[in-house]
C-alpha atoms as a PDB file:
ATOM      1  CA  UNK A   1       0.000   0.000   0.000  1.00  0.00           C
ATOM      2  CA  UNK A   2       1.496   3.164  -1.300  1.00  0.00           C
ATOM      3  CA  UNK A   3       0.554   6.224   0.749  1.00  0.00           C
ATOM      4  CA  UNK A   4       0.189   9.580  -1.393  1.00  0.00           C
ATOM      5  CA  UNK A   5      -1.346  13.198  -1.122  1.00  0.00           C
ATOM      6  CA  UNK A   6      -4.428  13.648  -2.780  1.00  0.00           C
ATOM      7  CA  UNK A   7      -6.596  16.621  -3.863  1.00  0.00           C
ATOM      8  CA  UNK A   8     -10.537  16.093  -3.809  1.00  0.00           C
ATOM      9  CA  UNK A   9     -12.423  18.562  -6.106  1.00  0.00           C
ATOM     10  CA  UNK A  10     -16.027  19.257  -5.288  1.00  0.00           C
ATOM     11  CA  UNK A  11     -18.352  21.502  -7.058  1.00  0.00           C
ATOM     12  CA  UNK A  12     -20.305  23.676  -4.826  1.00  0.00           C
ATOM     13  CA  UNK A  13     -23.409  26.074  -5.112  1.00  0.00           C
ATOM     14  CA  UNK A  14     -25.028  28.887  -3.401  1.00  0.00           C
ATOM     15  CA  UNK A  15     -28.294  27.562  -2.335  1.00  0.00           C
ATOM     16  CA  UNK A  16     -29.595  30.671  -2.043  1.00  0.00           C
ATOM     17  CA  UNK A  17     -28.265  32.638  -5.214  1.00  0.00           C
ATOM     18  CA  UNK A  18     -27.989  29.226  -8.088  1.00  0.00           C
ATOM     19  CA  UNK A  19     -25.600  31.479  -9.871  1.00  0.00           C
ATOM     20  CA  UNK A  20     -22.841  31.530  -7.194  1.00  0.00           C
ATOM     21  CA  UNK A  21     -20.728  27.974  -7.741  1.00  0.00           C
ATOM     22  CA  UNK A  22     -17.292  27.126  -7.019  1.00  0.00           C
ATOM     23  CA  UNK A  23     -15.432  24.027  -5.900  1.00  0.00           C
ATOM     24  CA  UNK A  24     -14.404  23.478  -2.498  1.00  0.00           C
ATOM     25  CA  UNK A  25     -10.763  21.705  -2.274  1.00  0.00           C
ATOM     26  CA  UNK A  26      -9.322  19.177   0.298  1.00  0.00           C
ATOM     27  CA  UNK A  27      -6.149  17.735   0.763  1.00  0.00           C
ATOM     28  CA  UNK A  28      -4.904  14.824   2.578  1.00  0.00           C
ATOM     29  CA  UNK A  29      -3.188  11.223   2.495  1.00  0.00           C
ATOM     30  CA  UNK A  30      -4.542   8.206   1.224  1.00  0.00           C
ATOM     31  CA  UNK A  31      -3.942   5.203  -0.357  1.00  0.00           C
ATOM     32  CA  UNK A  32      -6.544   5.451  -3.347  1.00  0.00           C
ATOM     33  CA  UNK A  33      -8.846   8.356  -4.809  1.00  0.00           C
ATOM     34  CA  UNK A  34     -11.978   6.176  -3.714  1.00  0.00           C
ATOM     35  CA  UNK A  35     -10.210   6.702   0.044  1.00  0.00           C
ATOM     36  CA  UNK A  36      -9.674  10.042  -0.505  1.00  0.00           C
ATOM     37  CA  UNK A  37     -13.024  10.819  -1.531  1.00  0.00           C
ATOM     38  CA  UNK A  38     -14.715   8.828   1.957  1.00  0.00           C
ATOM     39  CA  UNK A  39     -12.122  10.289   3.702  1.00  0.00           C
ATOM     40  CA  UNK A  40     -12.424  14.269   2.729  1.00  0.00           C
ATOM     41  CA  UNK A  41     -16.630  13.402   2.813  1.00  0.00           C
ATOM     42  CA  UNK A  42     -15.979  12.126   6.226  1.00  0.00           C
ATOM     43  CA  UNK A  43     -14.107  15.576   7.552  1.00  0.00           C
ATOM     44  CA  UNK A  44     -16.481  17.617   5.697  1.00  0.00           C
ATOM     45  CA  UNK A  45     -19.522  16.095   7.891  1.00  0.00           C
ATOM     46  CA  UNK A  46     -17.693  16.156  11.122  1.00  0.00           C
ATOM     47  CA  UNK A  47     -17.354  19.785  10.448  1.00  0.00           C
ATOM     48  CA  UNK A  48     -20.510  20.730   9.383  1.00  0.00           C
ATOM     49  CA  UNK A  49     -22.125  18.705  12.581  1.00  0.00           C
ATOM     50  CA  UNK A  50     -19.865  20.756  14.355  1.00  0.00           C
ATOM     51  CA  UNK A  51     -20.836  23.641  13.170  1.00  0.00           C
ATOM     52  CA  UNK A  52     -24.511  22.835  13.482  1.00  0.00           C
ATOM     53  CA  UNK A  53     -23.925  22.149  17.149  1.00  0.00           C
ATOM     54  CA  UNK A  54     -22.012  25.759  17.767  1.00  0.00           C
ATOM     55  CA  UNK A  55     -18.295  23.739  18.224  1.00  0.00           C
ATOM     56  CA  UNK A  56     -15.075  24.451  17.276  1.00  0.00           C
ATOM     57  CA  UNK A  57     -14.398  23.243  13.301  1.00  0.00           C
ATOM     58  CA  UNK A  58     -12.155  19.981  14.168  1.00  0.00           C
ATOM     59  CA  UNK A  59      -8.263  20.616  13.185  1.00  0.00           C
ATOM     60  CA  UNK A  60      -6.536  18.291  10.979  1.00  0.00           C
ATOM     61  CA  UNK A  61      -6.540  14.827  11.555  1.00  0.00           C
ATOM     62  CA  UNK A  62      -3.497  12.888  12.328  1.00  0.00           C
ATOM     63  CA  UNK A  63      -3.775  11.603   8.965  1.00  0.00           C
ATOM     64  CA  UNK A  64      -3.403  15.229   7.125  1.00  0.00           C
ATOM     65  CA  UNK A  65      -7.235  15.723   6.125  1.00  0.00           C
ATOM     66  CA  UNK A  66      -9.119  18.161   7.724  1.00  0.00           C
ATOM     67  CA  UNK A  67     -12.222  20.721   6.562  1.00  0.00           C
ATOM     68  CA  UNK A  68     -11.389  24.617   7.265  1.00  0.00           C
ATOM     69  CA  UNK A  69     -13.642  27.897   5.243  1.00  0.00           C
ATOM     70  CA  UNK A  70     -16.810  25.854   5.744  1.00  0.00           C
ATOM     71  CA  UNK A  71     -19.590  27.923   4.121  1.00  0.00           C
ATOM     72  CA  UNK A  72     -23.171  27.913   5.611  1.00  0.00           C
ATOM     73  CA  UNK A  73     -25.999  27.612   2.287  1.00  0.00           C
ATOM     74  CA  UNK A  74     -23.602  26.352   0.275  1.00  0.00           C
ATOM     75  CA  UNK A  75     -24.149  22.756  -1.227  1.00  0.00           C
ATOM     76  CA  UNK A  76     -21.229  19.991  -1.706  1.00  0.00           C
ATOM     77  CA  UNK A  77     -22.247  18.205  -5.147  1.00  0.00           C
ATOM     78  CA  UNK A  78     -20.985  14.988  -3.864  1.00  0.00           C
ATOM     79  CA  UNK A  79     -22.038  12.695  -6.682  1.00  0.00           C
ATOM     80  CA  UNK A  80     -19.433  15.057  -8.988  1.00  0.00           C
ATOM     81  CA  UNK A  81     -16.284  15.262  -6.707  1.00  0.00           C
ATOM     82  CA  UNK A  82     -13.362  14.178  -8.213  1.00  0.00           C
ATOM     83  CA  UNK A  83     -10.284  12.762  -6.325  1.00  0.00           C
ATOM     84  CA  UNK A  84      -6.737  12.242  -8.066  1.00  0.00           C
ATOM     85  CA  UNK A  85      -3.062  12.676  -6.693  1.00  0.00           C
ATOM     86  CA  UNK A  86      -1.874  15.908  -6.115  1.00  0.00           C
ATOM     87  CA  UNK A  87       0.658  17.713  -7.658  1.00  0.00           C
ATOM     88  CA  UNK A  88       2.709  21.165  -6.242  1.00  0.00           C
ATOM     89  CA  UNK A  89       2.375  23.817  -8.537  1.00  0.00           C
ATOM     90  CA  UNK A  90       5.408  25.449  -6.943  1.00  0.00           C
ATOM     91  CA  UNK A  91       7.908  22.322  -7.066  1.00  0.00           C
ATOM     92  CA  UNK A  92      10.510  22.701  -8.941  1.00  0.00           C
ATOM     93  CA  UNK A  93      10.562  18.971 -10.173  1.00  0.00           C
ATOM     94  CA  UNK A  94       7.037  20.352 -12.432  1.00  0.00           C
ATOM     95  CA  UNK A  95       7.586  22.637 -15.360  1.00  0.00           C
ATOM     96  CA  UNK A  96       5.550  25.712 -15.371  1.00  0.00           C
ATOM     97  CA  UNK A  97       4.817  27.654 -18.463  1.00  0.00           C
ATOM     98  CA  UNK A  98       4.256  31.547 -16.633  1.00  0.00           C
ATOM     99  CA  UNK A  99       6.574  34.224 -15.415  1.00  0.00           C
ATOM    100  CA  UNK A 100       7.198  35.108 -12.497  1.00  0.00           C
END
């Protein structure tokens, strides 16, 4: 089992103004993108029950995921998230094509 960094892409919408989408972004290690999509689902509902229940947002977890800029009325489009390994836009190992 080959532990990696992952980024989990999940289109989001205003539920009270349609026109207002994004996508919110999580980060964390896993060992496939089918465990990084339970696992950034799973931090994302422990910090919206939080929320809900007036806590504290829970940190990160010891295993690098956690949910932070949680936005109240705005709707996680589950069934579209999209999970794949992530890659540094700053490394120096990855060509970039723009000045600095």
């Amino acid at each position: 089992m080959r532990l990696r960094i992952y980024e989990v892409d999940v289109p989001i919408h205003d539920t009270r103004h349609p026109h207002r989408h994004g996508v919110h972004v999580f980060t964390g290690v896993a060992d496939s993108p089918a465990t990084a999509l339970r696992r950034a689902h799973e931090v994302y509902d422990a910090a919206l029950a939080a929320h809900t229940a007036g806590l504290e947002i829970p940190g990160k977890q010891p295993d690098s995921w956690g949910a932070r800029g949680l936005r109240p009325g705005w709707q996680l489009e589950w069934p579209a998230a999209k999970a794949a390994p992530w890659h540094n836009p700053v490394s120096w190992t990855v060509r970039n094509d723009f000045a600095l």
